[in-house]
C-alpha atoms as a PDB file:
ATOM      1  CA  UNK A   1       2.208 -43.117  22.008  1.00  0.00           C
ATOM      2  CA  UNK A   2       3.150 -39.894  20.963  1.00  0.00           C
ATOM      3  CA  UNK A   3       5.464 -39.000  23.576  1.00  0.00           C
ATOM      4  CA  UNK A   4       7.740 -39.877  26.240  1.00  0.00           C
ATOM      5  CA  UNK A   5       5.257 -37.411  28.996  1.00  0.00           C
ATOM      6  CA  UNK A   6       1.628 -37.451  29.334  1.00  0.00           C
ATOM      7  CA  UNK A   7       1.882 -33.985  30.286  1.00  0.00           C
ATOM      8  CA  UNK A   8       1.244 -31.212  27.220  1.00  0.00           C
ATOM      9  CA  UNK A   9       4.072 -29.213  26.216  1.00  0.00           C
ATOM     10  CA  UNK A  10       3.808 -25.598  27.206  1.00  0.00           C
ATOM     11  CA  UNK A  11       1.848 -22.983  25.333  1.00  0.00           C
ATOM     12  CA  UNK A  12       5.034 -21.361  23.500  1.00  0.00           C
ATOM     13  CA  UNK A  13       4.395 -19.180  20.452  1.00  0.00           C
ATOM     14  CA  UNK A  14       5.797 -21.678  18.208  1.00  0.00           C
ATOM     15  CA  UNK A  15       3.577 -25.090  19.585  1.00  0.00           C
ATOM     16  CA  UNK A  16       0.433 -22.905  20.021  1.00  0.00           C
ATOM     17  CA  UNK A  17      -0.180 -21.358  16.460  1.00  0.00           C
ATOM     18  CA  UNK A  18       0.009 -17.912  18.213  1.00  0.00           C
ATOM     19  CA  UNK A  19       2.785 -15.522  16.509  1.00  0.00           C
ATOM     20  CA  UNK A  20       5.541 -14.255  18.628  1.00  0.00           C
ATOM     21  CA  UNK A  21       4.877 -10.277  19.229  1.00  0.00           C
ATOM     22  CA  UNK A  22       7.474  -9.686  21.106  1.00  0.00           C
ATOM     23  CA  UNK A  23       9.858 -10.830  18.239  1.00  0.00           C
ATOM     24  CA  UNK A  24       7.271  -8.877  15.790  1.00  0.00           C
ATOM     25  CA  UNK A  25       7.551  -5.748  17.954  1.00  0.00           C
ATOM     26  CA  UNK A  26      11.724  -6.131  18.122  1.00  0.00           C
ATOM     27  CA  UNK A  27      12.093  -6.618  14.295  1.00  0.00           C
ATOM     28  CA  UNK A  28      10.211  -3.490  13.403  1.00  0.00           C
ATOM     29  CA  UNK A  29      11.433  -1.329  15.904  1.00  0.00           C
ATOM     30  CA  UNK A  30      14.449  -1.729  14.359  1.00  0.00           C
ATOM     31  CA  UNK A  31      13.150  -0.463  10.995  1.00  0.00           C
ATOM     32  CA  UNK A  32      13.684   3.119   9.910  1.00  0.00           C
ATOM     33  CA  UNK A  33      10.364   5.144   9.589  1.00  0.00           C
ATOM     34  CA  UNK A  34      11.178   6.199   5.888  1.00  0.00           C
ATOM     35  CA  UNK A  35      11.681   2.352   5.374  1.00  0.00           C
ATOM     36  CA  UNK A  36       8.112   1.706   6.862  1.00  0.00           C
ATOM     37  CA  UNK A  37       6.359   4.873   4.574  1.00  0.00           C
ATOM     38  CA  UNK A  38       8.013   3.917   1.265  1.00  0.00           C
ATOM     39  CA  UNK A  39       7.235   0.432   2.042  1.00  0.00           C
ATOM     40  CA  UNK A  40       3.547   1.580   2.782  1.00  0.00           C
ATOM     41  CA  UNK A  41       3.410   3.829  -0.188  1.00  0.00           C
ATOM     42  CA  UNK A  42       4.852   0.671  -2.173  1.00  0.00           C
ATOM     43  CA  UNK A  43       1.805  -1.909  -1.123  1.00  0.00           C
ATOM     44  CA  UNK A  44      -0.767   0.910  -1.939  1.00  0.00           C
ATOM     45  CA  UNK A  45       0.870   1.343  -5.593  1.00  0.00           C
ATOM     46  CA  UNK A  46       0.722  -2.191  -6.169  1.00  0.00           C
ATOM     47  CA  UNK A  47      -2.899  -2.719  -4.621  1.00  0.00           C
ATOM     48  CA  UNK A  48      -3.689   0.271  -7.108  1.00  0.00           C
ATOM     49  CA  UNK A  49      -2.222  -1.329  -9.651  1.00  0.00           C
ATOM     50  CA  UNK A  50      -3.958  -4.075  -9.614  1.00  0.00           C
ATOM     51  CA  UNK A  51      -7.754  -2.724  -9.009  1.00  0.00           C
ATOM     52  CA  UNK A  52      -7.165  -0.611 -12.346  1.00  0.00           C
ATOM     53  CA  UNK A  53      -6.394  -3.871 -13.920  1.00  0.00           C
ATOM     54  CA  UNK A  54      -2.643  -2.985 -14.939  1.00  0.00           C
ATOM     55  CA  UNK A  55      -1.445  -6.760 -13.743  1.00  0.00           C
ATOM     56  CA  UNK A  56      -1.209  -9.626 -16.312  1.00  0.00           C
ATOM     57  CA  UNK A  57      -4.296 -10.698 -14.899  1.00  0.00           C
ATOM     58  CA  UNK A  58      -5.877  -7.400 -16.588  1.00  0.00           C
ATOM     59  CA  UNK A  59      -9.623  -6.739 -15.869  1.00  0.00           C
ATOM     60  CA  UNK A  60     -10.137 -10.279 -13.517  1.00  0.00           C
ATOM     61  CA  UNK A  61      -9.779  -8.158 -10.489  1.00  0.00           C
ATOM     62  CA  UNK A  62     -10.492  -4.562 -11.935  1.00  0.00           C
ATOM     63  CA  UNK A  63     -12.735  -2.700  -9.702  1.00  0.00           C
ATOM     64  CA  UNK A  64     -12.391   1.198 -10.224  1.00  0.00           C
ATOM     65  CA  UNK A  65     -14.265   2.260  -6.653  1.00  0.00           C
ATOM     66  CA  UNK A  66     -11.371   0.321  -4.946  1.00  0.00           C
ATOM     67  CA  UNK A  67      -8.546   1.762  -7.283  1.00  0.00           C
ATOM     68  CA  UNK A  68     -10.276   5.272  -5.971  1.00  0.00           C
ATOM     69  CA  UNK A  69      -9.453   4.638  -2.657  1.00  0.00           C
ATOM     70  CA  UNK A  70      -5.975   2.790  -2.815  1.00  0.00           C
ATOM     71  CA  UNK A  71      -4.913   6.197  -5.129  1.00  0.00           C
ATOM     72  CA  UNK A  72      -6.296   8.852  -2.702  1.00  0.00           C
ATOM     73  CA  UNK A  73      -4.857   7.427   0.421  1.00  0.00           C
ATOM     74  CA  UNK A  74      -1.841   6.864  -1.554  1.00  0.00           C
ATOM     75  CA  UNK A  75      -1.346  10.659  -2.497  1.00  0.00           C
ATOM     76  CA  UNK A  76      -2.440  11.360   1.239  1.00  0.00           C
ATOM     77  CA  UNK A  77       0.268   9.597   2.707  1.00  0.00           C
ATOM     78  CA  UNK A  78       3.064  11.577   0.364  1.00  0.00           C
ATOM     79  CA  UNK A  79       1.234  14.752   0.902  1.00  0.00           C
ATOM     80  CA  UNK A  80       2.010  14.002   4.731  1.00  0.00           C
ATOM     81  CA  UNK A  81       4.936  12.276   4.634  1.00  0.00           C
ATOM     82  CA  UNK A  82       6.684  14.948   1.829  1.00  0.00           C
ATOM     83  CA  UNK A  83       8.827  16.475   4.370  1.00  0.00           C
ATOM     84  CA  UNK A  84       9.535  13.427   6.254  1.00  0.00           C
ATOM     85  CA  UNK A  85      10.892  11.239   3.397  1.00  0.00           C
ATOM     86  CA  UNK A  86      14.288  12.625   0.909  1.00  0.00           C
ATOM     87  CA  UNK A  87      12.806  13.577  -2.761  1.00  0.00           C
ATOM     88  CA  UNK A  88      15.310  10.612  -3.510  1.00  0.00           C
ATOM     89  CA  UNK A  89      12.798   8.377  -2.085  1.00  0.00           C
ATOM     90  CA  UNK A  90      10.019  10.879  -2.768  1.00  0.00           C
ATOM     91  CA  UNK A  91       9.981  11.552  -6.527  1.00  0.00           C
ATOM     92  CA  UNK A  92       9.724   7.768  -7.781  1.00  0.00           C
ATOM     93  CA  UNK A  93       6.762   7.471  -5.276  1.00  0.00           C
ATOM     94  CA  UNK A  94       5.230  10.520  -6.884  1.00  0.00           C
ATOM     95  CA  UNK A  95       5.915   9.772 -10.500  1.00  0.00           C
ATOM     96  CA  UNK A  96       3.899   5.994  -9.491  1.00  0.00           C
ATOM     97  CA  UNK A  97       1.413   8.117  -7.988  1.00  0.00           C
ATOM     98  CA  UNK A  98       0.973  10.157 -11.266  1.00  0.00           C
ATOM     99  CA  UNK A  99       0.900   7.437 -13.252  1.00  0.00           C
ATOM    100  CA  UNK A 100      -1.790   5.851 -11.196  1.00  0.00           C
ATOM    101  CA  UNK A 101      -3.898   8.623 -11.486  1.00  0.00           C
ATOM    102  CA  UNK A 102      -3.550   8.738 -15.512  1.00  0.00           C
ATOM    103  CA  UNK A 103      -4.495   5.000 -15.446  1.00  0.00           C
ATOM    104  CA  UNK A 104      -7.702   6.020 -13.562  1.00  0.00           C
ATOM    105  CA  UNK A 105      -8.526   8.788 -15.739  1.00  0.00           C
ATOM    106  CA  UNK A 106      -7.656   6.698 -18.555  1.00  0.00           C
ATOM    107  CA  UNK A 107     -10.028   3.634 -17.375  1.00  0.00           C
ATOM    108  CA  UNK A 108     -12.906   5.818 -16.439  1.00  0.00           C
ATOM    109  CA  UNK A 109     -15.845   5.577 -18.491  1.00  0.00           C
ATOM    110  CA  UNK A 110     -16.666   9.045 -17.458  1.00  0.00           C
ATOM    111  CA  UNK A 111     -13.406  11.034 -16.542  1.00  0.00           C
ATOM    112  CA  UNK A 112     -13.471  13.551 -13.515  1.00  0.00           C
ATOM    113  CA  UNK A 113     -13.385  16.711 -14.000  1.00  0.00           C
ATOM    114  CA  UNK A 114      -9.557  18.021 -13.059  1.00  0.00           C
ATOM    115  CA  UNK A 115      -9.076  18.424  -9.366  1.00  0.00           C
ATOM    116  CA  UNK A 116     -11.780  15.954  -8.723  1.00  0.00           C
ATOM    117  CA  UNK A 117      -9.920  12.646  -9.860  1.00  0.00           C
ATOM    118  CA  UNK A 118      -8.540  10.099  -6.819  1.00  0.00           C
ATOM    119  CA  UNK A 119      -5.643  11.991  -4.910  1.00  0.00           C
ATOM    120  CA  UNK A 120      -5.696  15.511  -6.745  1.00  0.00           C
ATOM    121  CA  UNK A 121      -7.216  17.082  -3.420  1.00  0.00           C
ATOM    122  CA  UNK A 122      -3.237  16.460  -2.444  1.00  0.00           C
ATOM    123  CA  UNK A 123      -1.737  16.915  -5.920  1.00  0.00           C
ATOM    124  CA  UNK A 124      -3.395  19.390  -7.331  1.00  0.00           C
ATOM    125  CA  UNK A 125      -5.842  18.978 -10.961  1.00  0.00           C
ATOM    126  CA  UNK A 126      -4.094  16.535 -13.249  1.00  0.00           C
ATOM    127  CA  UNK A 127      -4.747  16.922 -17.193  1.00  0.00           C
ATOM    128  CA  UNK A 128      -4.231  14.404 -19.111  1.00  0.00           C
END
């Protein structure tokens, strides 16, 4: 017998494999909106990173038309967020950014033309 009651515990968060939004929505309401960009911008570096093959895993997970995409929405949300977020926070993000874009460049078999490469709609033609 698995229990002293025949009757089924309640349906709590915790006993019914649901997660707790309540508790989700209290912990980040507490967090500062420059804390949830830079965190934002951070993933999207990282993703980027890793679809130009720039991890230790190199090209296993290398896929260029993804890396397009991670870079372009990450130079969209700086663009947006540039007067939002302190140049303290700002300028590491945009020096990732930049060298995200020179990775691309770097790992295309056929470069864009400047101003046409993944993000430079936001930051303007990149030379390498």
């Amino acid at each position: 017998m698995w229990g002293m009651s025949d009757t089924p515990a309640p349906d709590t968060p915790e006993t019914s494999g649901n997660p707790d939004f309540d508790a989700m929505t209290r912990d980040i309401a507490e967090v500062p909106a420059v804390e949830v960009i830079v965190t934002v911008a951070v993933n999207l570096m990282s993703a980027a990173a890793v679809k130009l093959g720039l991890t230790e895993e190199g090209d296993r997970h290398k896929d260029l038309d993804e890396a397009r995409k991670l870079v372009h929405a990450l130079a969209g949300l700086l663009d947006a967020s540039a007067t939002e977020i302190s140049s303290f926070h700002a300028a590491p993000l945009r020096d990732g950014l930049k060298s995200l874009q020179l990775a691309f460049r770097e790992a295309s078999l056929v470069p864009d033309e400047p101003g046409q490469g993944p993000g430079e709609k936001y930051t303007g033609p990149l030379y390498a």
